[in-house]
C-alpha atoms as a PDB file:
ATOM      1  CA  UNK A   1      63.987 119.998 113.444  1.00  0.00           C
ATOM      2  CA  UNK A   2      67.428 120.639 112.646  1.00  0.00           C
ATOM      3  CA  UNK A   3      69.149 119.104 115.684  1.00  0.00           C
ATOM      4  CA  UNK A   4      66.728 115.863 114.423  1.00  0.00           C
ATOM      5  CA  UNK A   5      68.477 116.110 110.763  1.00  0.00           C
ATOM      6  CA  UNK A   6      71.910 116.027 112.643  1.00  0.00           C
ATOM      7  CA  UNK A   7      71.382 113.449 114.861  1.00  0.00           C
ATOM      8  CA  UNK A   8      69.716 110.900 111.933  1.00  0.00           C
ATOM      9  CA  UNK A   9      72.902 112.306 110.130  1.00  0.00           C
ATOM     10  CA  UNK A  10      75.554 111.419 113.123  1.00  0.00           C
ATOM     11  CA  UNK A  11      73.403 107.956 113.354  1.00  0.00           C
ATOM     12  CA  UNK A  12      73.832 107.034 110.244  1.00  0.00           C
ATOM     13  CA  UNK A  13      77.634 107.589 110.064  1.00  0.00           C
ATOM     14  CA  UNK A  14      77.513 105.634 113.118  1.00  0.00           C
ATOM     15  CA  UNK A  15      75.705 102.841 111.715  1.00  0.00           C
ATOM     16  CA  UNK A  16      78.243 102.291 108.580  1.00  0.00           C
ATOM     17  CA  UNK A  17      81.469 102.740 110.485  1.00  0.00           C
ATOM     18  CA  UNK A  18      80.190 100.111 112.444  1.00  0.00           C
ATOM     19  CA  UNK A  19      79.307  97.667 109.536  1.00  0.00           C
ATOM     20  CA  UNK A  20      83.084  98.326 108.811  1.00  0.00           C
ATOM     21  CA  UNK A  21      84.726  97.850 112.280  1.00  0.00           C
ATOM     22  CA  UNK A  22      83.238  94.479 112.249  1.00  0.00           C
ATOM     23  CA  UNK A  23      83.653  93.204 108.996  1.00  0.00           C
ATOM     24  CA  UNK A  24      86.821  90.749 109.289  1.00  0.00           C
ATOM     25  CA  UNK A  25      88.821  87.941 107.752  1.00  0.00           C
ATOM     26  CA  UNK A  26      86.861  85.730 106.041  1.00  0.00           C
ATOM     27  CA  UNK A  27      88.355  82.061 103.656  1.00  0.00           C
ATOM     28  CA  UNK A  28      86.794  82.951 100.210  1.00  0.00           C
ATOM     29  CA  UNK A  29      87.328  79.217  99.765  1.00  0.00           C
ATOM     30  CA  UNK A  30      85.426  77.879 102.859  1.00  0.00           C
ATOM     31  CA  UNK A  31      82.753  80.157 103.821  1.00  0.00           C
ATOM     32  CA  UNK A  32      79.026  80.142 103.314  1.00  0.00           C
ATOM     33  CA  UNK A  33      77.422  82.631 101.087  1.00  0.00           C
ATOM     34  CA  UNK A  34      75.913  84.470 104.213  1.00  0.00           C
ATOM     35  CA  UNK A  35      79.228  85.141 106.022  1.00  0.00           C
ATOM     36  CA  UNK A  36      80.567  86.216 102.563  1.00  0.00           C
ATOM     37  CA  UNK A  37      77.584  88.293 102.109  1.00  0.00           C
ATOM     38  CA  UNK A  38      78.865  89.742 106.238  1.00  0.00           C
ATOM     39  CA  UNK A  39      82.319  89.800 105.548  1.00  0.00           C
ATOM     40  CA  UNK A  40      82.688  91.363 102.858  1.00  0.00           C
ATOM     41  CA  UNK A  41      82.461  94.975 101.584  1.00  0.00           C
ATOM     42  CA  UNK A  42      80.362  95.957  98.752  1.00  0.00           C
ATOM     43  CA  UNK A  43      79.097  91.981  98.496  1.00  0.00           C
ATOM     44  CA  UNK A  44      75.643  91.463  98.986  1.00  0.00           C
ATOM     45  CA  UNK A  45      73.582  87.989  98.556  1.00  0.00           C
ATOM     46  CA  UNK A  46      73.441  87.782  95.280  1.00  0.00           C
ATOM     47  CA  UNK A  47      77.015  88.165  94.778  1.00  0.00           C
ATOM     48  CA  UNK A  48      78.245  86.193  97.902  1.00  0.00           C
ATOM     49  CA  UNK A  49      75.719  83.235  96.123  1.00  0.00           C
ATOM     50  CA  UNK A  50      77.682  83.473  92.690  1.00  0.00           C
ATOM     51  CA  UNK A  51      81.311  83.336  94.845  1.00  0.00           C
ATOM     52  CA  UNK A  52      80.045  80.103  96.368  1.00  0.00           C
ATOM     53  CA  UNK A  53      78.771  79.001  93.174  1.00  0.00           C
ATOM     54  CA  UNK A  54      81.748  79.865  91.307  1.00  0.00           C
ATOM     55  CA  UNK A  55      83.900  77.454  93.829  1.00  0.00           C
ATOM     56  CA  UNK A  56      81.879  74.802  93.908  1.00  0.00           C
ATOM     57  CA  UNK A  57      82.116  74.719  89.709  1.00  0.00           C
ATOM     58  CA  UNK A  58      85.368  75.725  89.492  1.00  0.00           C
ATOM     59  CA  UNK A  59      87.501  74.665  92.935  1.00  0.00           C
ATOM     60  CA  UNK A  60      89.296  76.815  95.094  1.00  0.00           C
ATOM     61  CA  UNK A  61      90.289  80.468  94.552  1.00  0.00           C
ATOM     62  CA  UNK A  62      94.467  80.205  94.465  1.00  0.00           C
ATOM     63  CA  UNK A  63      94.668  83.921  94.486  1.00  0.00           C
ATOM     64  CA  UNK A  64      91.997  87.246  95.423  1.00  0.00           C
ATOM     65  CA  UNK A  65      92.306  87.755  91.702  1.00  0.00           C
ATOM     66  CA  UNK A  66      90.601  85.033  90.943  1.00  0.00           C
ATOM     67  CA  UNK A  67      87.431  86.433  92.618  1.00  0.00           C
ATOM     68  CA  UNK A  68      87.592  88.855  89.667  1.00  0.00           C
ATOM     69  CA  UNK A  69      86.160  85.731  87.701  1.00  0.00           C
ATOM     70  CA  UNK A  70      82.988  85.767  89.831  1.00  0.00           C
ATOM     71  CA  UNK A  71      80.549  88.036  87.491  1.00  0.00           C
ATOM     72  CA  UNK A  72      79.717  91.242  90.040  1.00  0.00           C
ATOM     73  CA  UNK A  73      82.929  91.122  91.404  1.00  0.00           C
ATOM     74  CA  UNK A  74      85.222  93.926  90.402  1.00  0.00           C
ATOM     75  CA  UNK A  75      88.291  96.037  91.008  1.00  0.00           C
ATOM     76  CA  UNK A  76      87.045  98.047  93.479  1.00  0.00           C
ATOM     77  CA  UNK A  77      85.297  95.599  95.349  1.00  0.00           C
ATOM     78  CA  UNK A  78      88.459  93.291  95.504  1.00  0.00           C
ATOM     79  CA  UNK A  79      90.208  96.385  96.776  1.00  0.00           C
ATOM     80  CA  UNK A  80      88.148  97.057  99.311  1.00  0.00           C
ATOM     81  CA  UNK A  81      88.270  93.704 100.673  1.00  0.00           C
ATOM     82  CA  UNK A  82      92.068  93.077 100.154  1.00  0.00           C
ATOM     83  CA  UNK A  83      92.913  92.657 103.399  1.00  0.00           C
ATOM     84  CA  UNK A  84      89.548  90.780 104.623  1.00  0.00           C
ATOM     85  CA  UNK A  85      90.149  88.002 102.181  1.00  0.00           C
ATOM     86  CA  UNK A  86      91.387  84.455 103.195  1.00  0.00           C
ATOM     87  CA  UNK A  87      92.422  81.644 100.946  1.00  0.00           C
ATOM     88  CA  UNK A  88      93.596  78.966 103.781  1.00  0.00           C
END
């Protein structure tokens, strides 16, 4: 029972590091709201939705700061993403 709590503990690890080995590059001012939603750290659907929806209203992002704009979309997050975030 033990060895069972380790290895749901070692496959859990396993299963975040590799949501982060394959998170990538993604254009903040091209991509849908389900590769945002991949792509991106700490953005789910709801918040990969608002991103898109925030473009479409208000054109293209010129800078990652201007994701802070997007409501969900904070400090951290943007820093967590820094170098996963496209804007050509």
């Amino acid at each position: 029972t033990h060895m069972k709590t380790i290895y749901a503990l070692v496959a859990g690890i396993a299963c975040t590091l590799s949501g982060v080995a394959f998170a990538g590059p993604v254009n903040v001012n091209t991509a849908t709201a389900q590769q945002l939603d991949s792509e991106l750290h700490g953005v789910g659907p709801t918040i990969a939705q608002r991103i898109v929806e925030f473009r479409e209203s208000n054109g293209r992002f010129a800078s990652p700061s201007d994701l802070l704009q997007v409501k969900g979309v904070g400090q951290k997050t943007l820093a967590r993403n820094d170098s996963n975030i496209l804007l050509d």
